[in-house]
PDB file of N, CA and C in Angstrom:
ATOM      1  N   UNK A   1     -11.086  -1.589  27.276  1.00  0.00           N
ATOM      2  CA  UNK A   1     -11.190  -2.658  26.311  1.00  0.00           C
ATOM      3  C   UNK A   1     -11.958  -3.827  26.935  1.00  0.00           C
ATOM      4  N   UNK A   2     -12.829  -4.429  26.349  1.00  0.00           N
ATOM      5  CA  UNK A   2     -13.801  -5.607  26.678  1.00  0.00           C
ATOM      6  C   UNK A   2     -12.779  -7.145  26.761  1.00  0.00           C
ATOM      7  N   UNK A   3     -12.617  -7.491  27.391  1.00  0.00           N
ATOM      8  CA  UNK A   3     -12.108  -8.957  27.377  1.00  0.00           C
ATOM      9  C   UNK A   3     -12.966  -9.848  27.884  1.00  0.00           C
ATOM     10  N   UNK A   4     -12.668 -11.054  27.365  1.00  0.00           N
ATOM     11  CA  UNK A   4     -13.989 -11.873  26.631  1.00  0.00           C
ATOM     12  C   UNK A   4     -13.349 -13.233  27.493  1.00  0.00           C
ATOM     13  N   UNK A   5     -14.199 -13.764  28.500  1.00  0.00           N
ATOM     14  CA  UNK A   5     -13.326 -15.634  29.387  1.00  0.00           C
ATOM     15  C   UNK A   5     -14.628 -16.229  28.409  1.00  0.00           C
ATOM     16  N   UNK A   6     -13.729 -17.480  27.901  1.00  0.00           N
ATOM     17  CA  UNK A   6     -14.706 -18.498  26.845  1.00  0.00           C
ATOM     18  C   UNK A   6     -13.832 -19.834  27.061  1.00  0.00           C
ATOM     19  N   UNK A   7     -14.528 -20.519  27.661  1.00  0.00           N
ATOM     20  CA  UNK A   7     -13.779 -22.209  27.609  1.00  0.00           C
ATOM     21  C   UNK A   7     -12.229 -22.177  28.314  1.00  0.00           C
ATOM     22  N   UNK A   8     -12.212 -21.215  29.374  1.00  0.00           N
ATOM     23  CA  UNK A   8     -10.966 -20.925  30.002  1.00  0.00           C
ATOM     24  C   UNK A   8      -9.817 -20.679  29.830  1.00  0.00           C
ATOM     25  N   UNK A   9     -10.205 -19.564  28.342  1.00  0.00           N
ATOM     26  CA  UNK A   9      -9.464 -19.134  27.435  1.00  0.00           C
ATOM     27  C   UNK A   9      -9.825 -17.538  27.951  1.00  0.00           C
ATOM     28  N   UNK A  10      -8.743 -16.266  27.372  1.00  0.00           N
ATOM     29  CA  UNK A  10      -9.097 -15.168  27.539  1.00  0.00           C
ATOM     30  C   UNK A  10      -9.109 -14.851  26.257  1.00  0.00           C
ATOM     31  N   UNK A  11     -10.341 -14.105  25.345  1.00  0.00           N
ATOM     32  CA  UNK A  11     -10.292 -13.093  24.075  1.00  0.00           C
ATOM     33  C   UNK A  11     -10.069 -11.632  24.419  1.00  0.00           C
ATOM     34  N   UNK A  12      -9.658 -10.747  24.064  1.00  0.00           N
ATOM     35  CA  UNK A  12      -9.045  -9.786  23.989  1.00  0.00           C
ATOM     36  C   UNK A  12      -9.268  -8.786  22.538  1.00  0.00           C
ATOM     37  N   UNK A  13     -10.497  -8.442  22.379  1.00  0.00           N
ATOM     38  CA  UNK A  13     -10.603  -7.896  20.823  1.00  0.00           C
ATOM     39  C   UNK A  13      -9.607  -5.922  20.976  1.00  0.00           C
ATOM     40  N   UNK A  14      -9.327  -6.532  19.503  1.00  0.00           N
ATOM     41  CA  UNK A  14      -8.229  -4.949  19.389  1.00  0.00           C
ATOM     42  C   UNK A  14      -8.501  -4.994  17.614  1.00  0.00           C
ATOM     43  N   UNK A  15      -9.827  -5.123  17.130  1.00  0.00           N
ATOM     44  CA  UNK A  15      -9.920  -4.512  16.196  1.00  0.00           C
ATOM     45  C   UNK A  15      -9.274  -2.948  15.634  1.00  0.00           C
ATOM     46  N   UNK A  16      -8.986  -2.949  14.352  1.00  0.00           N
ATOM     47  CA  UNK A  16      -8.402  -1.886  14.142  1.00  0.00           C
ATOM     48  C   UNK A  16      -9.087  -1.343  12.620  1.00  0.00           C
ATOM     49  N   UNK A  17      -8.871   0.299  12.692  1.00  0.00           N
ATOM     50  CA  UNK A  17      -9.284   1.192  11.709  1.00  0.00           C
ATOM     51  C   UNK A  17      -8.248   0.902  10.274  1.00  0.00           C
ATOM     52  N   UNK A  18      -8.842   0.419   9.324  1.00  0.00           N
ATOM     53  CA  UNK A  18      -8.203  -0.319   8.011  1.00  0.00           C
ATOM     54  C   UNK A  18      -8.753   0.491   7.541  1.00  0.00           C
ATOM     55  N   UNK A  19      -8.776   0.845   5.555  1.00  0.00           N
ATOM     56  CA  UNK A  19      -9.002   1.450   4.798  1.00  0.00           C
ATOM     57  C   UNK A  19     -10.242   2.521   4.920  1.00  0.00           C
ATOM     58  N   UNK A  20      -9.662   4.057   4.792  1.00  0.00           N
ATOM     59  CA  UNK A  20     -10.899   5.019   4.568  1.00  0.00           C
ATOM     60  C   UNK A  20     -11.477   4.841   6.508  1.00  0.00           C
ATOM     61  N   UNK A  21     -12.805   4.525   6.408  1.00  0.00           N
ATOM     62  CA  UNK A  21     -13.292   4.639   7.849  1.00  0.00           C
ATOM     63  C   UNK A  21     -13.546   2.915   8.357  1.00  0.00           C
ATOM     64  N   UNK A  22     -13.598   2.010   7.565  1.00  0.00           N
ATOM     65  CA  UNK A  22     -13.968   0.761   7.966  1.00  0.00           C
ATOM     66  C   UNK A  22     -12.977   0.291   9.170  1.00  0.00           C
ATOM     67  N   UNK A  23     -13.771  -0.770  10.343  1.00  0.00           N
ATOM     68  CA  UNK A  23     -12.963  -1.156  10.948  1.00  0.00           C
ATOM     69  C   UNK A  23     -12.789  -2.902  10.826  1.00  0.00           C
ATOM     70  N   UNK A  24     -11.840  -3.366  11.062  1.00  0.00           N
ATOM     71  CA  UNK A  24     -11.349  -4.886  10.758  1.00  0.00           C
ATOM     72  C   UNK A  24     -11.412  -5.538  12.183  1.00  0.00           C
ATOM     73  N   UNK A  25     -12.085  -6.894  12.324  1.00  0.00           N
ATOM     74  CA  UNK A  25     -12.121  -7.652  13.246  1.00  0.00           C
ATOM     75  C   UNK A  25     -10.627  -7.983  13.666  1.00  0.00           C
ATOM     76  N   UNK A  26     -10.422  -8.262  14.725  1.00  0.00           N
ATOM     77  CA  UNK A  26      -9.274  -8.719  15.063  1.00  0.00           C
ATOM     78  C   UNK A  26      -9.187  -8.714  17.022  1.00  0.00           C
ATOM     79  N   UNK A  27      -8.682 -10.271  17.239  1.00  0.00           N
ATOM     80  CA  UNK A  27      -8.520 -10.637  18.925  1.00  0.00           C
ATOM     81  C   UNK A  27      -7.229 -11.363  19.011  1.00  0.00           C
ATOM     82  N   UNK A  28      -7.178 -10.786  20.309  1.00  0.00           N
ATOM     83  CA  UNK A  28      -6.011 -11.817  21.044  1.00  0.00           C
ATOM     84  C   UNK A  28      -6.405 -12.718  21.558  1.00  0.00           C
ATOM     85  N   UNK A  29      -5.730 -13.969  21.163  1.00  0.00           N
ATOM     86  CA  UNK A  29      -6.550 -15.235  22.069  1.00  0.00           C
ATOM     87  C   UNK A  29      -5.690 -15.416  23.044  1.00  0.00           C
ATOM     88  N   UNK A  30      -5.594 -15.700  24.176  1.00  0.00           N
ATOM     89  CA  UNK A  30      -5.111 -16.313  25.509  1.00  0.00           C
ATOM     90  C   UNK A  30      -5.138 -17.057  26.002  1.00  0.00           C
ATOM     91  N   UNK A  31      -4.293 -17.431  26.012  1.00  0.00           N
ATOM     92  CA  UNK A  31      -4.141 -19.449  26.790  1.00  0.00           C
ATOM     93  C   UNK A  31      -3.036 -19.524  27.926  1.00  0.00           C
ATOM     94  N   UNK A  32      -3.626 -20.395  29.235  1.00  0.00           N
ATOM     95  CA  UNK A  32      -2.409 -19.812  30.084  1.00  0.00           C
ATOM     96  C   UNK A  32      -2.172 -21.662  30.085  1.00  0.00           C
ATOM     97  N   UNK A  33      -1.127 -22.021  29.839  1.00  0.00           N
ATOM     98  CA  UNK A  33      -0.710 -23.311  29.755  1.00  0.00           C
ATOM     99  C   UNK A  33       0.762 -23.484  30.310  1.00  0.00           C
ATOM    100  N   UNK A  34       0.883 -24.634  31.662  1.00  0.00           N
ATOM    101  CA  UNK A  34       2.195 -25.381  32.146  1.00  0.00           C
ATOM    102  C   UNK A  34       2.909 -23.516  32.858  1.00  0.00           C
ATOM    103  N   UNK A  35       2.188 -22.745  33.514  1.00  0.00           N
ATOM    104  CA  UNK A  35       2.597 -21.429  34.083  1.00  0.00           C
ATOM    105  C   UNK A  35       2.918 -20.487  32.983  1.00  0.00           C
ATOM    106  N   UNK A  36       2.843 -20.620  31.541  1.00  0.00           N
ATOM    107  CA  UNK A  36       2.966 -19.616  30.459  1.00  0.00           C
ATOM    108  C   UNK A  36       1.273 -19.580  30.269  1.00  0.00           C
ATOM    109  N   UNK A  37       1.661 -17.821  29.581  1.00  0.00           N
ATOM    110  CA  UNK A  37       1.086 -17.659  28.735  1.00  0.00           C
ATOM    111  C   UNK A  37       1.231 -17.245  27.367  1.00  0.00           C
ATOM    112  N   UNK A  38       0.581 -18.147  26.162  1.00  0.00           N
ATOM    113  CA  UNK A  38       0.396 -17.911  25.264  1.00  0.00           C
ATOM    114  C   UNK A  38      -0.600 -17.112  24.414  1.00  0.00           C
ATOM    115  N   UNK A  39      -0.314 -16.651  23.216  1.00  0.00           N
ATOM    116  CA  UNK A  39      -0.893 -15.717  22.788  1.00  0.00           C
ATOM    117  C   UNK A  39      -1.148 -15.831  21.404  1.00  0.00           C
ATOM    118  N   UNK A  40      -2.129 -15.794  20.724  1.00  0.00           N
ATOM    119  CA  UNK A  40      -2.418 -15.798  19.371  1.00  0.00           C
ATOM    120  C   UNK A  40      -3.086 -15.009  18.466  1.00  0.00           C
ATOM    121  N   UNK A  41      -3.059 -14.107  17.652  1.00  0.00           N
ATOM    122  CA  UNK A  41      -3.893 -13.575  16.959  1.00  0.00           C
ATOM    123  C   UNK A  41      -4.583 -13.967  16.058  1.00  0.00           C
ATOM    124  N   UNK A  42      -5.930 -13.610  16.018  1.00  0.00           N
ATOM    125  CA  UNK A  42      -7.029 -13.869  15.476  1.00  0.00           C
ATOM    126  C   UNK A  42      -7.770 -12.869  14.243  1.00  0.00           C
ATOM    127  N   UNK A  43      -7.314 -12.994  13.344  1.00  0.00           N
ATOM    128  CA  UNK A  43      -8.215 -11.797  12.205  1.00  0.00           C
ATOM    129  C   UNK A  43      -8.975 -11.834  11.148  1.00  0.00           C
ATOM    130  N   UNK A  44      -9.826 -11.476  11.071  1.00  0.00           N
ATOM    131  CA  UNK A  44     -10.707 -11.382   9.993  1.00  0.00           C
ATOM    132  C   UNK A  44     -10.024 -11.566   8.358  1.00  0.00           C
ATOM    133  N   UNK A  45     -11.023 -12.082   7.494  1.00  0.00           N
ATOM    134  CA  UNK A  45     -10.526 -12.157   6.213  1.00  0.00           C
ATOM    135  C   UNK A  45     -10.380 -10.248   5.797  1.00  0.00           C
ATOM    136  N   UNK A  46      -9.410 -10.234   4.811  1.00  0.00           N
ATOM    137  CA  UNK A  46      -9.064  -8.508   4.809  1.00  0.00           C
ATOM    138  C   UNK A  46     -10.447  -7.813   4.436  1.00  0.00           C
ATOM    139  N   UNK A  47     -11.155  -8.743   3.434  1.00  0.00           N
ATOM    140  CA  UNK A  47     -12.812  -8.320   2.992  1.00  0.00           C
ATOM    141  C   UNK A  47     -13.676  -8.404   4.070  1.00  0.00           C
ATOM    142  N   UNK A  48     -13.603  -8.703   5.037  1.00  0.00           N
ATOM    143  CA  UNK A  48     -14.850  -8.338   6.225  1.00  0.00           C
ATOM    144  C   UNK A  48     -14.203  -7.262   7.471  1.00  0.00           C
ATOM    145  N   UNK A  49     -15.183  -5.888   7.374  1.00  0.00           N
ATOM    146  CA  UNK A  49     -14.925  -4.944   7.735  1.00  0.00           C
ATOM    147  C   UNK A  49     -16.257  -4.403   8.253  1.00  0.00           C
ATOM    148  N   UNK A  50     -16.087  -3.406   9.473  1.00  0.00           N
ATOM    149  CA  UNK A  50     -17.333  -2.985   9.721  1.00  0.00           C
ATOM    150  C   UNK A  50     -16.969  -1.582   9.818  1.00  0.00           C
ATOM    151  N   UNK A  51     -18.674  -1.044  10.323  1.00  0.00           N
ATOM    152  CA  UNK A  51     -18.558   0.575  10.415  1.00  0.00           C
ATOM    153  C   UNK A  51     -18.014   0.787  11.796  1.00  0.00           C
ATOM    154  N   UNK A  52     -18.592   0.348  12.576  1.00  0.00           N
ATOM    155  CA  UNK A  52     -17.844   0.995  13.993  1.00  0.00           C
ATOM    156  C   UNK A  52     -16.712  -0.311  14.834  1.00  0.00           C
ATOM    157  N   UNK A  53     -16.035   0.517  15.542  1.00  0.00           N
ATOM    158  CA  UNK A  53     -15.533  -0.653  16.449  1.00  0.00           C
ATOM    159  C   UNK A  53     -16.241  -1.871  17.405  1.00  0.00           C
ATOM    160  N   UNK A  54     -17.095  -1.104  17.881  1.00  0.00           N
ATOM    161  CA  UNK A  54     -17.838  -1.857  18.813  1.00  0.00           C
ATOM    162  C   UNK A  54     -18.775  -3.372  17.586  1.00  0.00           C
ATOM    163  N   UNK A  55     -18.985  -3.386  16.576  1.00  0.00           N
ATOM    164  CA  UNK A  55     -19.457  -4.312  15.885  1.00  0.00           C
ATOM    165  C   UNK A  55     -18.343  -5.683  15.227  1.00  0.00           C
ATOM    166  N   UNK A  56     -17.317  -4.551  14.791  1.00  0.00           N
ATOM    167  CA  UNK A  56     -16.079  -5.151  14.201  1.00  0.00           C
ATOM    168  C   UNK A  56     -15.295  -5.740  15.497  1.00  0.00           C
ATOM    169  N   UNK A  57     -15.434  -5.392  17.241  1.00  0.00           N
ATOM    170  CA  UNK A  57     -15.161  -6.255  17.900  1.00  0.00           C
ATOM    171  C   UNK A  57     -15.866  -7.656  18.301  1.00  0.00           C
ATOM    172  N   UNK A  58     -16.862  -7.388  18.269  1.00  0.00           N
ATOM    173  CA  UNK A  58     -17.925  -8.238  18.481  1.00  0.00           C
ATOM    174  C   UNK A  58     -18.088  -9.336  17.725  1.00  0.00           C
ATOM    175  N   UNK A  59     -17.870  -9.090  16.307  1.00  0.00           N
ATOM    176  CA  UNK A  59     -17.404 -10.159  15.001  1.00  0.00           C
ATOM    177  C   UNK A  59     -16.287 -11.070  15.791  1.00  0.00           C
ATOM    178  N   UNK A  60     -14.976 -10.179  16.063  1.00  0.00           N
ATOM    179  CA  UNK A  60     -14.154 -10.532  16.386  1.00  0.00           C
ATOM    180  C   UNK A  60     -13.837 -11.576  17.422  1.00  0.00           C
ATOM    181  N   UNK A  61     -14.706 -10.941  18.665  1.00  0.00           N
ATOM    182  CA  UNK A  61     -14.945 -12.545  19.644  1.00  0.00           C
ATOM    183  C   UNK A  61     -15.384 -13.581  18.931  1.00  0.00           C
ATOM    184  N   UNK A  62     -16.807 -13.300  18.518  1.00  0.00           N
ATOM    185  CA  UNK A  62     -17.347 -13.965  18.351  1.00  0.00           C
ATOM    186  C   UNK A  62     -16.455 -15.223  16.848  1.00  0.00           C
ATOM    187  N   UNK A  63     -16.097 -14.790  16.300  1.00  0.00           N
ATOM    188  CA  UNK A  63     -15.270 -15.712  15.438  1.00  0.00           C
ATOM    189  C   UNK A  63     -13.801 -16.135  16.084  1.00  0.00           C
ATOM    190  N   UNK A  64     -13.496 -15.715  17.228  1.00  0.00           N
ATOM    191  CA  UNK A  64     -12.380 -16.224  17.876  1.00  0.00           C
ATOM    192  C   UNK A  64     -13.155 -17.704  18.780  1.00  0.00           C
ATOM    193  N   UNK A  65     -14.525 -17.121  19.499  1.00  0.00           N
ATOM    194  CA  UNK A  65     -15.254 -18.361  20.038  1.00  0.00           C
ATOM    195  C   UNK A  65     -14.939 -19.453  18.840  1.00  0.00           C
ATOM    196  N   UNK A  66     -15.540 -19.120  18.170  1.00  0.00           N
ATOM    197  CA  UNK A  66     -15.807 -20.080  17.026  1.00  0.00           C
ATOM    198  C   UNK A  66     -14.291 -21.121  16.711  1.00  0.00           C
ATOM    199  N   UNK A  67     -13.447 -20.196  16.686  1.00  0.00           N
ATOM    200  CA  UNK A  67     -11.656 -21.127  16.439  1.00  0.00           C
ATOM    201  C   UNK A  67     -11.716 -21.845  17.582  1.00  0.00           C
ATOM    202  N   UNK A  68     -12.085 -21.825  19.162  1.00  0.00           N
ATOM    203  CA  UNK A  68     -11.860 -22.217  20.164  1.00  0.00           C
ATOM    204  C   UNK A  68     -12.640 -23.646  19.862  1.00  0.00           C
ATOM    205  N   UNK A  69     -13.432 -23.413  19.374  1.00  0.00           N
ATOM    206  CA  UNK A  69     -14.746 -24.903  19.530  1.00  0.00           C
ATOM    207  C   UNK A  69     -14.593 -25.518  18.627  1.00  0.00           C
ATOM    208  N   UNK A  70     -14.138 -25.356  17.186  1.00  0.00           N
ATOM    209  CA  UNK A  70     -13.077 -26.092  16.766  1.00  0.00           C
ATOM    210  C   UNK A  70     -12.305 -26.905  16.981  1.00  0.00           C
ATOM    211  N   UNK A  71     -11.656 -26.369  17.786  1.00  0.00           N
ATOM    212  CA  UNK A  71     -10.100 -26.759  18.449  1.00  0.00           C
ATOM    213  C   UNK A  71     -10.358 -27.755  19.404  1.00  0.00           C
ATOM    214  N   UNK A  72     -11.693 -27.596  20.292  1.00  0.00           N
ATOM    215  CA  UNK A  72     -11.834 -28.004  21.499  1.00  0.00           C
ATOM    216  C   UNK A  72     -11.884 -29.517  21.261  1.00  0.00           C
TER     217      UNK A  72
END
């Protein structure tokens, strides 16, 4: 599995196989804060789906970056 260091955060994509063959974006975000770590999931709207994993992960960082810089 690809894990993703962004703004000293860890992403963690674990997209998964949803309806028929499509696959759904989806990451773990990682935050290690005060000696914990925390953990958050990150997922796609249920309507954005791809054909393979490797794309539908890639969404997936990449729109987890996106919550991070937000936030930041």
């Amino acid at each position: 599995m690809l894990v993703v260091e962004y703004r000293g955060r860890t992403i963690e994509p674990q997209s998964y196989l949803s309806d028929g063959d499509q696959w759904h974006p989806k990451a773990i975000l990682l935050t290690h804060e005060d000696g914990s770590v925390r953990t958050l999931p990150i997922v796609a709207h249920v309507d954005i789906t791809f054909a393979t994993e490797h794309e539908a992960n890639a969404h997936a960082v990449e729109m987890t970056k996106k919550w991070i810089d937000e936030r930041s």
